[in-house]
N, C-alpha and C. Protein backbone atom coordinates (compact mmCIF):
# COMPACT_ATOMS: atom_id res chain seq x y z
N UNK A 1 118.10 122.60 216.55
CA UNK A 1 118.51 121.25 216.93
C UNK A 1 117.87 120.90 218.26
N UNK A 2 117.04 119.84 218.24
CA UNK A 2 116.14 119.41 219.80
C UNK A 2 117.48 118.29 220.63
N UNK A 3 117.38 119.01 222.16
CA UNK A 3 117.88 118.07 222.37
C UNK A 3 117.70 116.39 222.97
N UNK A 4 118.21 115.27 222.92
CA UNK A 4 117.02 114.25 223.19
C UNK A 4 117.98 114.21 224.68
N UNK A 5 117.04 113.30 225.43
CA UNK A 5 117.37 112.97 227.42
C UNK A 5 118.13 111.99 226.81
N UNK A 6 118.59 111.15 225.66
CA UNK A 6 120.15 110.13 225.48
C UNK A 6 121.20 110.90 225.47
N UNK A 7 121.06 112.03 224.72
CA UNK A 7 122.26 112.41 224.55
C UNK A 7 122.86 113.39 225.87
N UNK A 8 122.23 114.19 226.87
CA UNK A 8 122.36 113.97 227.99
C UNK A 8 122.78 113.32 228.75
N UNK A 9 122.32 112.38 228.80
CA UNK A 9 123.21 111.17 230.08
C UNK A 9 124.71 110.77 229.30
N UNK A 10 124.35 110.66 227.94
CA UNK A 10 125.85 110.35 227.33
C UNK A 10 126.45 111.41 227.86
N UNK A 11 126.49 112.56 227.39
CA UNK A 11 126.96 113.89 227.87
C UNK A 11 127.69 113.89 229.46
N UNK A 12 126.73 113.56 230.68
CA UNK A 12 127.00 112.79 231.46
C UNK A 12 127.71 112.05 232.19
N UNK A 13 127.92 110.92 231.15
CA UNK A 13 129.13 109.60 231.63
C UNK A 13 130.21 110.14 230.57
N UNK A 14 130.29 110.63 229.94
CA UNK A 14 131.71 111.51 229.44
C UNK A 14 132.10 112.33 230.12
N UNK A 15 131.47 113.48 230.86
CA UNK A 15 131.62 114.07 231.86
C UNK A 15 132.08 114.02 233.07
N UNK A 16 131.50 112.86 233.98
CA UNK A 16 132.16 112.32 235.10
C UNK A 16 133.40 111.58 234.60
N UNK A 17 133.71 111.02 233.33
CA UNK A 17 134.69 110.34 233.51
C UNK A 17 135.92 111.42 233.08
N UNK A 18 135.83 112.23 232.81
CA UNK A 18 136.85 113.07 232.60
C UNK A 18 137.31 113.81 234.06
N UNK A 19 136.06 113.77 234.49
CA UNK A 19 136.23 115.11 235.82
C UNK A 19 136.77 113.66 236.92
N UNK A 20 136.74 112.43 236.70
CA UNK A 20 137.20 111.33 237.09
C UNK A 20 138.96 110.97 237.41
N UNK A 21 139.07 111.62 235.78
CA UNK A 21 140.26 111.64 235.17
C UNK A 21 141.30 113.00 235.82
N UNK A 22 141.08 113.93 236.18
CA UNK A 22 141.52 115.21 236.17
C UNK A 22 141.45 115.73 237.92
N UNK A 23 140.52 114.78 238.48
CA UNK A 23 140.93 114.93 239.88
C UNK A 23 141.94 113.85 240.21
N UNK A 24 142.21 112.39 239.54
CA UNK A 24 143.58 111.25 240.03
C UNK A 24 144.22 112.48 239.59
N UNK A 25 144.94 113.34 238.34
CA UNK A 25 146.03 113.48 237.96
C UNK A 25 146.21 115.07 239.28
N UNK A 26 145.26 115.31 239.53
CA UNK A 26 145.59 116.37 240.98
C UNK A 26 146.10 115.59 241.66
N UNK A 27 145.54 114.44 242.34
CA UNK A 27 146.46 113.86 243.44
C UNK A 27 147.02 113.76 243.17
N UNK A 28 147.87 112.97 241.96
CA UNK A 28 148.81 112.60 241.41
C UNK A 28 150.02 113.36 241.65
N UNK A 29 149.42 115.01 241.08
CA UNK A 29 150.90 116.17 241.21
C UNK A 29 150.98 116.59 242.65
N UNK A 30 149.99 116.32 243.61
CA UNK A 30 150.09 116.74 244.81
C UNK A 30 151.22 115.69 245.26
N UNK A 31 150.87 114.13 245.42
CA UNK A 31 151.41 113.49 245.72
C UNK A 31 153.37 113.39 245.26
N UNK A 32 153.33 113.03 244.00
CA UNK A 32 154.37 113.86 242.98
C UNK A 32 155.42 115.17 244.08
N UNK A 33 154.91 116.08 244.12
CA UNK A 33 155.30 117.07 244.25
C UNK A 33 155.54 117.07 246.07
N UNK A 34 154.97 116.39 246.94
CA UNK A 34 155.70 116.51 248.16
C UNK A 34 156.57 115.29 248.17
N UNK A 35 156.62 114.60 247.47
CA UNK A 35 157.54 113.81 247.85
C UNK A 35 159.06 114.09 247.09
N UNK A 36 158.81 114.78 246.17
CA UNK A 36 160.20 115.17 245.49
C UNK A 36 160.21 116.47 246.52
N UNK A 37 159.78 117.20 246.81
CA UNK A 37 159.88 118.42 247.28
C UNK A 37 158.97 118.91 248.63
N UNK A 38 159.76 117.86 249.67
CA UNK A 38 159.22 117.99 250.54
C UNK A 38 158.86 119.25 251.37
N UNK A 39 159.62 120.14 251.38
CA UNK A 39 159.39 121.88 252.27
C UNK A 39 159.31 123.04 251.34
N UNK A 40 159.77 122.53 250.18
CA UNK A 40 159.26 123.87 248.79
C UNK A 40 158.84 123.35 247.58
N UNK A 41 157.49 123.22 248.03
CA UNK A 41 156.37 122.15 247.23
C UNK A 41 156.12 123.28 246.16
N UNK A 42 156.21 124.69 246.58
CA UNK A 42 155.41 125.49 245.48
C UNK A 42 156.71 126.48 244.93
N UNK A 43 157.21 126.49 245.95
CA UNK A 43 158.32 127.39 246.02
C UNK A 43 159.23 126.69 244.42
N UNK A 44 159.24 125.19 244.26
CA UNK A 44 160.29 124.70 242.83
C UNK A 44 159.41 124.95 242.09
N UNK A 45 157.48 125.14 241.95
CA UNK A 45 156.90 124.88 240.63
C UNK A 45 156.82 127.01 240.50
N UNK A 46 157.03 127.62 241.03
CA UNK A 46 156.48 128.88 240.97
C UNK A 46 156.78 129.68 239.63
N UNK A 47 158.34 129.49 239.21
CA UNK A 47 158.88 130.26 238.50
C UNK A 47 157.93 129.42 236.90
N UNK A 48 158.10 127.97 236.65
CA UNK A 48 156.98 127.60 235.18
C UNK A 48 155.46 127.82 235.80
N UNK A 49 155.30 127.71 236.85
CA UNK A 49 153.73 128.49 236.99
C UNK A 49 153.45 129.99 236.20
N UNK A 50 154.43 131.28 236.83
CA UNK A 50 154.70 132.05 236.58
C UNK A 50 154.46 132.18 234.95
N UNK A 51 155.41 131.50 234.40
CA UNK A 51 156.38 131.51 232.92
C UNK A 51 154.81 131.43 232.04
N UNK A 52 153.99 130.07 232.36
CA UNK A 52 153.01 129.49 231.83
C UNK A 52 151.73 129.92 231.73
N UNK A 53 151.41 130.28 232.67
CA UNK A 53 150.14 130.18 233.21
C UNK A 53 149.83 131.75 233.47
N UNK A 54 150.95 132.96 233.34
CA UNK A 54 150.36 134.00 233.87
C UNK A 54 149.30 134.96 233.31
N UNK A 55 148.46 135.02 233.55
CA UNK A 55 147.17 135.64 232.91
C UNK A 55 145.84 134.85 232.83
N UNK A 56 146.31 133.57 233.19
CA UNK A 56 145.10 132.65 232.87
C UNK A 56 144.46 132.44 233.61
N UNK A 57 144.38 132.75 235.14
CA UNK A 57 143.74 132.60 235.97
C UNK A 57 142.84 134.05 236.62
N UNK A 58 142.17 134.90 235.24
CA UNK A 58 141.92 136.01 236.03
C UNK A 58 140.08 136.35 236.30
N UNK A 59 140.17 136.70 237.38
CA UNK A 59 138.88 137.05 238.05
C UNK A 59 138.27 138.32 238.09
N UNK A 60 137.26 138.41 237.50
CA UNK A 60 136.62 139.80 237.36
C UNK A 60 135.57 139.88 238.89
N UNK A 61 135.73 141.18 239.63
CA UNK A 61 134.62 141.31 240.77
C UNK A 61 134.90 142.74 240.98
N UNK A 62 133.79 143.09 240.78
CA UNK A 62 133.39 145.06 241.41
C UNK A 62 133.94 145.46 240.16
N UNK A 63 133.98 145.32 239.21
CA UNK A 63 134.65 146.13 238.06
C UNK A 63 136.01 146.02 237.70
N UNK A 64 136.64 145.69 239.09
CA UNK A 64 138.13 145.07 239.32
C UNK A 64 138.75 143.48 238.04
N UNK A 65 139.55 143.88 237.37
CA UNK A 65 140.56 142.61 237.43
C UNK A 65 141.50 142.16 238.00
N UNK A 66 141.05 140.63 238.91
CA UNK A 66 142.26 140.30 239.57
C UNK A 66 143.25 139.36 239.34
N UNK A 67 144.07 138.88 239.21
CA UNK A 67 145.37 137.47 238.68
C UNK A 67 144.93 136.98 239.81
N UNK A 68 144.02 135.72 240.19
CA UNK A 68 144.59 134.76 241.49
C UNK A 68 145.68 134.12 241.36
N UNK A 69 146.55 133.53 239.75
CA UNK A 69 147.84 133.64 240.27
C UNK A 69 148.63 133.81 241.11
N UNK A 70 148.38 135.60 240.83
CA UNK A 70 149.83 136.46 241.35
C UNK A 70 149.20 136.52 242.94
N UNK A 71 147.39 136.57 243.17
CA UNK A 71 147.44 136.84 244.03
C UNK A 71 148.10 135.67 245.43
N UNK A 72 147.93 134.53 244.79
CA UNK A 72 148.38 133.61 245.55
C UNK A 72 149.53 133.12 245.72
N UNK A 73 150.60 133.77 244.87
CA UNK A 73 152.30 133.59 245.12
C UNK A 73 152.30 135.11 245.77
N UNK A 74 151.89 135.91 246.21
CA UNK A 74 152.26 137.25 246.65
C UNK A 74 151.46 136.80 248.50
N UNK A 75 150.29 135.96 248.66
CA UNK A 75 150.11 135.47 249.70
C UNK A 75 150.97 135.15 250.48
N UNK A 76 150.69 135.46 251.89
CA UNK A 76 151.62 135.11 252.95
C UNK A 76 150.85 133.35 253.65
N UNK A 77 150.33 132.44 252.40
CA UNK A 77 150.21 131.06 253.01
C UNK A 77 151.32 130.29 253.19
N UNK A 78 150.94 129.12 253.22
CA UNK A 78 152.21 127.91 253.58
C UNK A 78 152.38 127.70 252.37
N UNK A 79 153.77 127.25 251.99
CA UNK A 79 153.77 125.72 250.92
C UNK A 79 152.62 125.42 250.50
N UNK A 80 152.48 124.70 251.41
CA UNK A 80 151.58 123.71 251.44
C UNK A 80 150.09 124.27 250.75
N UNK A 81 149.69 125.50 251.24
CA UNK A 81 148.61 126.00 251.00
C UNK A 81 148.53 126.40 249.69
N UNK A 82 149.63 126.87 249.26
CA UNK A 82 149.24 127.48 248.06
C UNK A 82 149.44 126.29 246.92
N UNK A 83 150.26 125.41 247.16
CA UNK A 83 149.99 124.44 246.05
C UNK A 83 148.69 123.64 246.26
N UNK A 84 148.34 123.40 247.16
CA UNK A 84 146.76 123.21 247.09
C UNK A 84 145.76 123.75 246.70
N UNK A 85 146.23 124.85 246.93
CA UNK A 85 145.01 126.13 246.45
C UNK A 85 145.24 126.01 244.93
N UNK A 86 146.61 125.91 244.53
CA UNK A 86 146.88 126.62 242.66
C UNK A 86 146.07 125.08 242.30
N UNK A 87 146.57 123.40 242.80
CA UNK A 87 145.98 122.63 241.93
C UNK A 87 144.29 122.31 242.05
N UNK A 88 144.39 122.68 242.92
CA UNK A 88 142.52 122.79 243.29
C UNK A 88 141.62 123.96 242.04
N UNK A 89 142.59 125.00 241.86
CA UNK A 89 142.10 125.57 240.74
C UNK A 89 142.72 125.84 239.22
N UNK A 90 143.51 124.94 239.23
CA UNK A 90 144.43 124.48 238.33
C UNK A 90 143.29 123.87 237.15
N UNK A 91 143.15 123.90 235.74
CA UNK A 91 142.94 123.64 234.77
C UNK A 91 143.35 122.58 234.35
N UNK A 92 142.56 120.99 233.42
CA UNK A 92 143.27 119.93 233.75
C UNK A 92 143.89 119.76 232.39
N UNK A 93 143.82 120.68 231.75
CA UNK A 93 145.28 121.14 230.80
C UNK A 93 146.51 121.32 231.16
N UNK A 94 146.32 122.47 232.13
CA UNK A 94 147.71 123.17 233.03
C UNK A 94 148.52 121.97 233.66
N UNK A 95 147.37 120.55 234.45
CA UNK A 95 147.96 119.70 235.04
C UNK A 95 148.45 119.26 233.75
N UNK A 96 148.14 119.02 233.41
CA UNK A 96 148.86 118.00 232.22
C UNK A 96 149.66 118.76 231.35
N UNK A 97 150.11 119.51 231.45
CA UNK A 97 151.23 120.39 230.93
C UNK A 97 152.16 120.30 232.14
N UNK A 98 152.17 120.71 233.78
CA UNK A 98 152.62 120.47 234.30
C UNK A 98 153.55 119.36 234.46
N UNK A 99 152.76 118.01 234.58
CA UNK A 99 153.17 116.56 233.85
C UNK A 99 153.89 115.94 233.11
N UNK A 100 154.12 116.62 232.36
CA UNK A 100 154.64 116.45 230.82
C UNK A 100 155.29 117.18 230.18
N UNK A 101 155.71 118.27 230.91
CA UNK A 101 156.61 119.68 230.26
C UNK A 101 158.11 119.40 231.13
C-alpha cells in the first residue's frame, strides 16, 4: 500500500485535533479537581487511580520494570505535584474515564 502526502496531512488535522481535544479535558480535570478539592487534589483521586489504572503506566529502563504509578503515589511530592505529574501523563482514555466514572 503507497502512501500518498493527502493522506498525511489528513492524518495530521485528525491528529492535532484530538491532541487538541485531550489537552482542554487535562485542564479541565486539573481545574475540576482543585476546586472541588482544594488541599487533597490527589490524595481523593488516589484510591480509583490505584483501583484503575494499576499496571498501566509501566516503564521499562536497564532491564528494570518500573510502575510510575506507584512510583509517584509512594513520592514524597506535593498534591499538587503529583496530580500534575499523573495528568500530564495520564492517557486521554484514563481522562475520560476519570470524567465519567
Amino acid at each position: 500500500m503507497k502512501t500518498n502526502i493527502n493522506d498525511i496531512i489528513e492524518f495530521s488535522k485528525i491528529y492535532k485535533r484530538v491532541m487538541d481535544i485531550e489537552l482542554r479535558l487535562k485542564d479541565r480535570l486539573k481545574f475540576v479537581l482543585t476546586a472541588t478539592y482544594p488541599d487533597k487534589m490527589f490524595y481523593k483521586l488516589k484510591p480509583f487511580i490505584l483501583e484503575k489504572f494499576k499496571g498501566r503506566y509501566k516503564k521499562f529502563t536497564k532491564g528494570q520494570e518500573r510502575d510510575q504509578l506507584l512510583d509517584l503515589v509512594n513520592s514524597n511530592k506535593s498534591e499538587e505535584e503529583k496530580l500534575d505529574r499523573f495528568i500530564d501523563m495520564a492517557y486521554l482514555s484514563d481522562v475520560l474515564l476519570i470524567l465519567t466514572d
